[in-house]
C-alpha atoms as a PDB file:
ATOM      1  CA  UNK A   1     -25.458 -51.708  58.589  1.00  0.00           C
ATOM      2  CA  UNK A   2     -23.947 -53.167  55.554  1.00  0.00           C
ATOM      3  CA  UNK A   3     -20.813 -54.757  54.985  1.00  0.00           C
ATOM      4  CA  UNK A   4     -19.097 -55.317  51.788  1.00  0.00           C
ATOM      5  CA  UNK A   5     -15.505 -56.642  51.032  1.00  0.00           C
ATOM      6  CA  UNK A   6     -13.363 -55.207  48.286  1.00  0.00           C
ATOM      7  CA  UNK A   7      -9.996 -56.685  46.947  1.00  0.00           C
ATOM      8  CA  UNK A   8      -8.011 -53.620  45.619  1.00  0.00           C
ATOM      9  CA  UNK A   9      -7.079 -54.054  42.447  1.00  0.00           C
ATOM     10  CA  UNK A  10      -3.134 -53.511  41.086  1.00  0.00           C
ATOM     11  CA  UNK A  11      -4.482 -50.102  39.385  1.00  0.00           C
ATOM     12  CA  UNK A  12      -6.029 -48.801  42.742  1.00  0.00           C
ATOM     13  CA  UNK A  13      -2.273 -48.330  43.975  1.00  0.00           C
ATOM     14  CA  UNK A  14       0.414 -46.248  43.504  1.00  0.00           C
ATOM     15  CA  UNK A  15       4.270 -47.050  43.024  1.00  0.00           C
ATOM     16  CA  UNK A  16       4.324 -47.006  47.436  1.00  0.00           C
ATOM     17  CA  UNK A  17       1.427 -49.568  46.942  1.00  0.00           C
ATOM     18  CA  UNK A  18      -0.449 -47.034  48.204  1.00  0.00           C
ATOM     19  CA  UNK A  19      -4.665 -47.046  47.676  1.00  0.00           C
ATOM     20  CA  UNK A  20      -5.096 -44.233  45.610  1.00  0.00           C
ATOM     21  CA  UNK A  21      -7.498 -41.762  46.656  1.00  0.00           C
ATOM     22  CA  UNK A  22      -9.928 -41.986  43.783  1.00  0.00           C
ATOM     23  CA  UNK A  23     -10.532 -45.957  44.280  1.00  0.00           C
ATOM     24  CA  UNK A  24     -13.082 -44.941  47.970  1.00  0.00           C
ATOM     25  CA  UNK A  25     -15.820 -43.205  45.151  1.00  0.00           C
ATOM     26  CA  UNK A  26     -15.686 -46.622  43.348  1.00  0.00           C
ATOM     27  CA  UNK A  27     -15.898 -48.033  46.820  1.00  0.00           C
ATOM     28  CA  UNK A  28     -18.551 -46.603  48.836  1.00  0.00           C
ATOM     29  CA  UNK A  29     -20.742 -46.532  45.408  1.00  0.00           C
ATOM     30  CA  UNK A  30     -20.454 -50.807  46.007  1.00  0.00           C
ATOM     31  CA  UNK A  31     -20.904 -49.934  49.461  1.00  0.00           C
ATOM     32  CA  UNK A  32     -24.092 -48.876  48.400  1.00  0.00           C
ATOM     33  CA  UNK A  33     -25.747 -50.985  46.115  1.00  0.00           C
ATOM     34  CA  UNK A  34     -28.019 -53.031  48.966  1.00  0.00           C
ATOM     35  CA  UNK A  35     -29.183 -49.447  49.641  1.00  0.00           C
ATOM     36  CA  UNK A  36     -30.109 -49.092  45.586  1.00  0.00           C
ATOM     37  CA  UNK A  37     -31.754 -52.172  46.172  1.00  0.00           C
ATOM     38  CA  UNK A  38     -34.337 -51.305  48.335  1.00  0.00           C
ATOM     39  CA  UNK A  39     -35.439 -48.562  45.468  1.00  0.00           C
ATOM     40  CA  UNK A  40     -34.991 -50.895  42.416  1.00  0.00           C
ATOM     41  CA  UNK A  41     -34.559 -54.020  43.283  1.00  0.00           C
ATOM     42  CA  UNK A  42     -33.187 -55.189  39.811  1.00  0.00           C
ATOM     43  CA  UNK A  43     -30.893 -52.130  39.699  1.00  0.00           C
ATOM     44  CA  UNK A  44     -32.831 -51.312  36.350  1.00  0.00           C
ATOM     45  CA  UNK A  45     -31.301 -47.601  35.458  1.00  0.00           C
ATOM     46  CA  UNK A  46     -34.459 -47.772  33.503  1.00  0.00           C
ATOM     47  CA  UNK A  47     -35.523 -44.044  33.789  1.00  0.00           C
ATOM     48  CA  UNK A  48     -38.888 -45.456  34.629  1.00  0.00           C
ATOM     49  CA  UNK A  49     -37.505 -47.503  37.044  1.00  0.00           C
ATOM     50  CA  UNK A  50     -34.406 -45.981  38.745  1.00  0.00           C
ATOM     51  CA  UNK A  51     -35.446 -43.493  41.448  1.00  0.00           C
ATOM     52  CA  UNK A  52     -32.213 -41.895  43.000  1.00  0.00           C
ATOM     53  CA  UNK A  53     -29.758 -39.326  42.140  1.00  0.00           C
ATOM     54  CA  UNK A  54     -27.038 -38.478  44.213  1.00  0.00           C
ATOM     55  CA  UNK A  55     -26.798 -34.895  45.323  1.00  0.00           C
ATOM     56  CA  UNK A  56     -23.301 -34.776  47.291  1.00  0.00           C
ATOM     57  CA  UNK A  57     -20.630 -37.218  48.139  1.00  0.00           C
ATOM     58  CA  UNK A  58     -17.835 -35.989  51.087  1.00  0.00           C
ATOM     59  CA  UNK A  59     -14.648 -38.261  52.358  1.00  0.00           C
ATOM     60  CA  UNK A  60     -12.187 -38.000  55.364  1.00  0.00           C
ATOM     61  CA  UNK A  61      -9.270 -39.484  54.886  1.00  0.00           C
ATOM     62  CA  UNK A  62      -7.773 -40.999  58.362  1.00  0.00           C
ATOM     63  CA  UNK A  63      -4.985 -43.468  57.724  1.00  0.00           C
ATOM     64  CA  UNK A  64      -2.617 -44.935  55.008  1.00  0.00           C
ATOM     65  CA  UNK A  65      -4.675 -47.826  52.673  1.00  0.00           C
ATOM     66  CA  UNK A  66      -2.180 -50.536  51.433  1.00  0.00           C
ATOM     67  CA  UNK A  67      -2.406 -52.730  47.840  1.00  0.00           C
ATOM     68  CA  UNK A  68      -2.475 -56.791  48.991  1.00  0.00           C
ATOM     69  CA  UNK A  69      -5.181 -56.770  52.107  1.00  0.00           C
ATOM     70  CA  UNK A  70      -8.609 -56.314  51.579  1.00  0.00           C
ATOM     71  CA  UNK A  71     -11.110 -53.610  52.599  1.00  0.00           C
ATOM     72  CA  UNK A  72     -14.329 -53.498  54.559  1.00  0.00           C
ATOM     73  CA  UNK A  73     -16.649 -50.890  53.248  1.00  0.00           C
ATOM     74  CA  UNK A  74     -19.280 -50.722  56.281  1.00  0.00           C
ATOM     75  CA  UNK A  75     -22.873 -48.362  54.935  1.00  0.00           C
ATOM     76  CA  UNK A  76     -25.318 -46.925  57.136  1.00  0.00           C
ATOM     77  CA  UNK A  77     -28.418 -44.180  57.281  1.00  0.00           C
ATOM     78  CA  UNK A  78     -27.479 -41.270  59.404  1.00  0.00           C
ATOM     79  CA  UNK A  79     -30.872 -39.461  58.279  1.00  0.00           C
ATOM     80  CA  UNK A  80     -33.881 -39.965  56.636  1.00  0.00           C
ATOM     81  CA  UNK A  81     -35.593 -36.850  55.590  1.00  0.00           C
ATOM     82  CA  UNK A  82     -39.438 -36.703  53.065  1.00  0.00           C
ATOM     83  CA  UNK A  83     -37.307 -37.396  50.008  1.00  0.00           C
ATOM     84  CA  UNK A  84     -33.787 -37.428  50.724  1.00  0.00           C
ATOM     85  CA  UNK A  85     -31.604 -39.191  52.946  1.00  0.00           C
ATOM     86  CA  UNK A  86     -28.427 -39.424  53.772  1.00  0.00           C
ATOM     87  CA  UNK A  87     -25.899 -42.832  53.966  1.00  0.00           C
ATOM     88  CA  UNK A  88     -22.780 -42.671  56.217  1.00  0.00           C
ATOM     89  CA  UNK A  89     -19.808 -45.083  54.704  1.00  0.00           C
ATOM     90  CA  UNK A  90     -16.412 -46.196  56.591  1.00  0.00           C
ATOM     91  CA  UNK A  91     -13.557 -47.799  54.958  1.00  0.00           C
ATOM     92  CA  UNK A  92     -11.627 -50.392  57.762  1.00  0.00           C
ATOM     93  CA  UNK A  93      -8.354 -52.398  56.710  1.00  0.00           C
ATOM     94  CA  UNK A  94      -6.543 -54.535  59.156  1.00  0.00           C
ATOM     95  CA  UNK A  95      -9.167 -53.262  61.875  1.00  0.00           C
ATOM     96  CA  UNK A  96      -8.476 -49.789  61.805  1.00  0.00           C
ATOM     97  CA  UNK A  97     -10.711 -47.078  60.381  1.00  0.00           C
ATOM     98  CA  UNK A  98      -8.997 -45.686  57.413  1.00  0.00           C
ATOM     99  CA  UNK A  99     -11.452 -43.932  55.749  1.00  0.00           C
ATOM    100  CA  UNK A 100     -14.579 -42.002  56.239  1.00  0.00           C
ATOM    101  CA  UNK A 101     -17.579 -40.098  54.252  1.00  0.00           C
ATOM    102  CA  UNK A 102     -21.303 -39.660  53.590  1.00  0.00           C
ATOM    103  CA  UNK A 103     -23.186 -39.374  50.344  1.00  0.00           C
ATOM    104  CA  UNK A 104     -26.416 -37.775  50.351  1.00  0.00           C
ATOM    105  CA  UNK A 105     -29.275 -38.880  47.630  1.00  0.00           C
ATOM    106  CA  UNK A 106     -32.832 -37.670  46.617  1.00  0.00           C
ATOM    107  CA  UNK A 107     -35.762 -39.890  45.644  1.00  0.00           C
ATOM    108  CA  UNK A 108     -35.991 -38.836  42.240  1.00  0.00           C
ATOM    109  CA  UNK A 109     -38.227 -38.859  39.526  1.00  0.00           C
ATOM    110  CA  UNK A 110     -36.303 -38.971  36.461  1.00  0.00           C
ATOM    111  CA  UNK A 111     -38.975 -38.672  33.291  1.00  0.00           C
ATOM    112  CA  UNK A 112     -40.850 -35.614  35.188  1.00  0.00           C
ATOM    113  CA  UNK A 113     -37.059 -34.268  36.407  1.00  0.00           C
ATOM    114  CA  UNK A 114     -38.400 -33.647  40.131  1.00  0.00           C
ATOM    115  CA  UNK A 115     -37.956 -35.177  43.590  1.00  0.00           C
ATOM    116  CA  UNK A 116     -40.663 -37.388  45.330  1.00  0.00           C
ATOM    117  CA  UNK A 117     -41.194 -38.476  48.531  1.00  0.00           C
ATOM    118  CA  UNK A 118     -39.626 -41.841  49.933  1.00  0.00           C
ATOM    119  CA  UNK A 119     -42.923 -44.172  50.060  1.00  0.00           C
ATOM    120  CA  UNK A 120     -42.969 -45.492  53.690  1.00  0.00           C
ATOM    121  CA  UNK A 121     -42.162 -48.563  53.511  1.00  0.00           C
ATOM    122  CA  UNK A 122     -38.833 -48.363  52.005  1.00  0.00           C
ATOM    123  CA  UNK A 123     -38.545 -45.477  54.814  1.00  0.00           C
ATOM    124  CA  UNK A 124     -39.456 -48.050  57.238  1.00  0.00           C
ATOM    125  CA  UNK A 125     -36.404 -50.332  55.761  1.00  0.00           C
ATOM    126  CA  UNK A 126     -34.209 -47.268  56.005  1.00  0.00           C
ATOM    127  CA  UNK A 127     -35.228 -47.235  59.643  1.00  0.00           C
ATOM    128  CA  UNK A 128     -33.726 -50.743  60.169  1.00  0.00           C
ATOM    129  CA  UNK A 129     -30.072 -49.237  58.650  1.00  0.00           C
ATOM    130  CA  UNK A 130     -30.243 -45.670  60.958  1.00  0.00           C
ATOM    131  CA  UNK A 131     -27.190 -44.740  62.942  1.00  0.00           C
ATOM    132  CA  UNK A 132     -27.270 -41.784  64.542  1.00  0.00           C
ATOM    133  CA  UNK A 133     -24.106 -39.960  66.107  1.00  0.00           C
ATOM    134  CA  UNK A 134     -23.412 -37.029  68.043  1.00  0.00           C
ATOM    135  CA  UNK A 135     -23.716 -34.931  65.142  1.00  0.00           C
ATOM    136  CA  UNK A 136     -27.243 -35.335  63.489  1.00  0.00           C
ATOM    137  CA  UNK A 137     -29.253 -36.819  66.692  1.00  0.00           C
ATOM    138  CA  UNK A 138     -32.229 -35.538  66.672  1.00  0.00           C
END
């Protein structure tokens, strides 16, 4: 799992100091940069270089997100598949879960526009990030 701290930012709130909804895409994308990582190391969006596209993002909202106290964006694999896979993200403030979603991405190859198969060795690294729940054991 990976853990990365955000600060909110005044412009993430509303006049309730409320997180807006549109800051966890901005979130869980940080959330996911060690993930991008293992792909491009450099994070070169090089089209020779940069090997993912995302394919579908999904959130749950669970509790009330406050301007002032920082945010723990927590990134997993929930499933690896020949060239796709799947991250699971969680948003946690004060302890509590406040915030929930997955994004799903392909191994892509950008300059002949088609997917390609994860090479096994950064499978092997996704292995070491794989949480499974109730839901997509296998």
């Amino acid at each position: 799992m990976f853990t990365e701290k955000v600060t909110p930012r005044f412009g993430d709130a509303d006049g309730l100091r409320h997180i807006n909804n549109t800051a966890l895409v901005e979130w869980f994308e940080v959330g996911r940069n060690p993930i991008f990582r293992m792909f491009t190391p450099d994070l070169d969006l090089s089209y020779e270089k940069w090997k993912l596209i995302l394919v579908r993002t999904e959130f749950d909202y669970i509790g009330q997100m406050y301007y002032g106290v920082d945010v723990e964006i927590r990134s997993y694999i929930t499933h690896i598949g020949n060239s796709s896979f799947t991250i699971g993200h969680e948003a946690w403030q004060d302890g509590e879960l406040k915030a929930k979603g997955k994004a799903v991405l392909v191994h892509f190859d950008f300059l002949n526009q088609k997917s390609i198969p994860i090479p096994d060795s950064i499978k092997t690294q996704l292995h070491e990030h794989l949480i499974l729940d109730d839901k997509n054991c296998k």
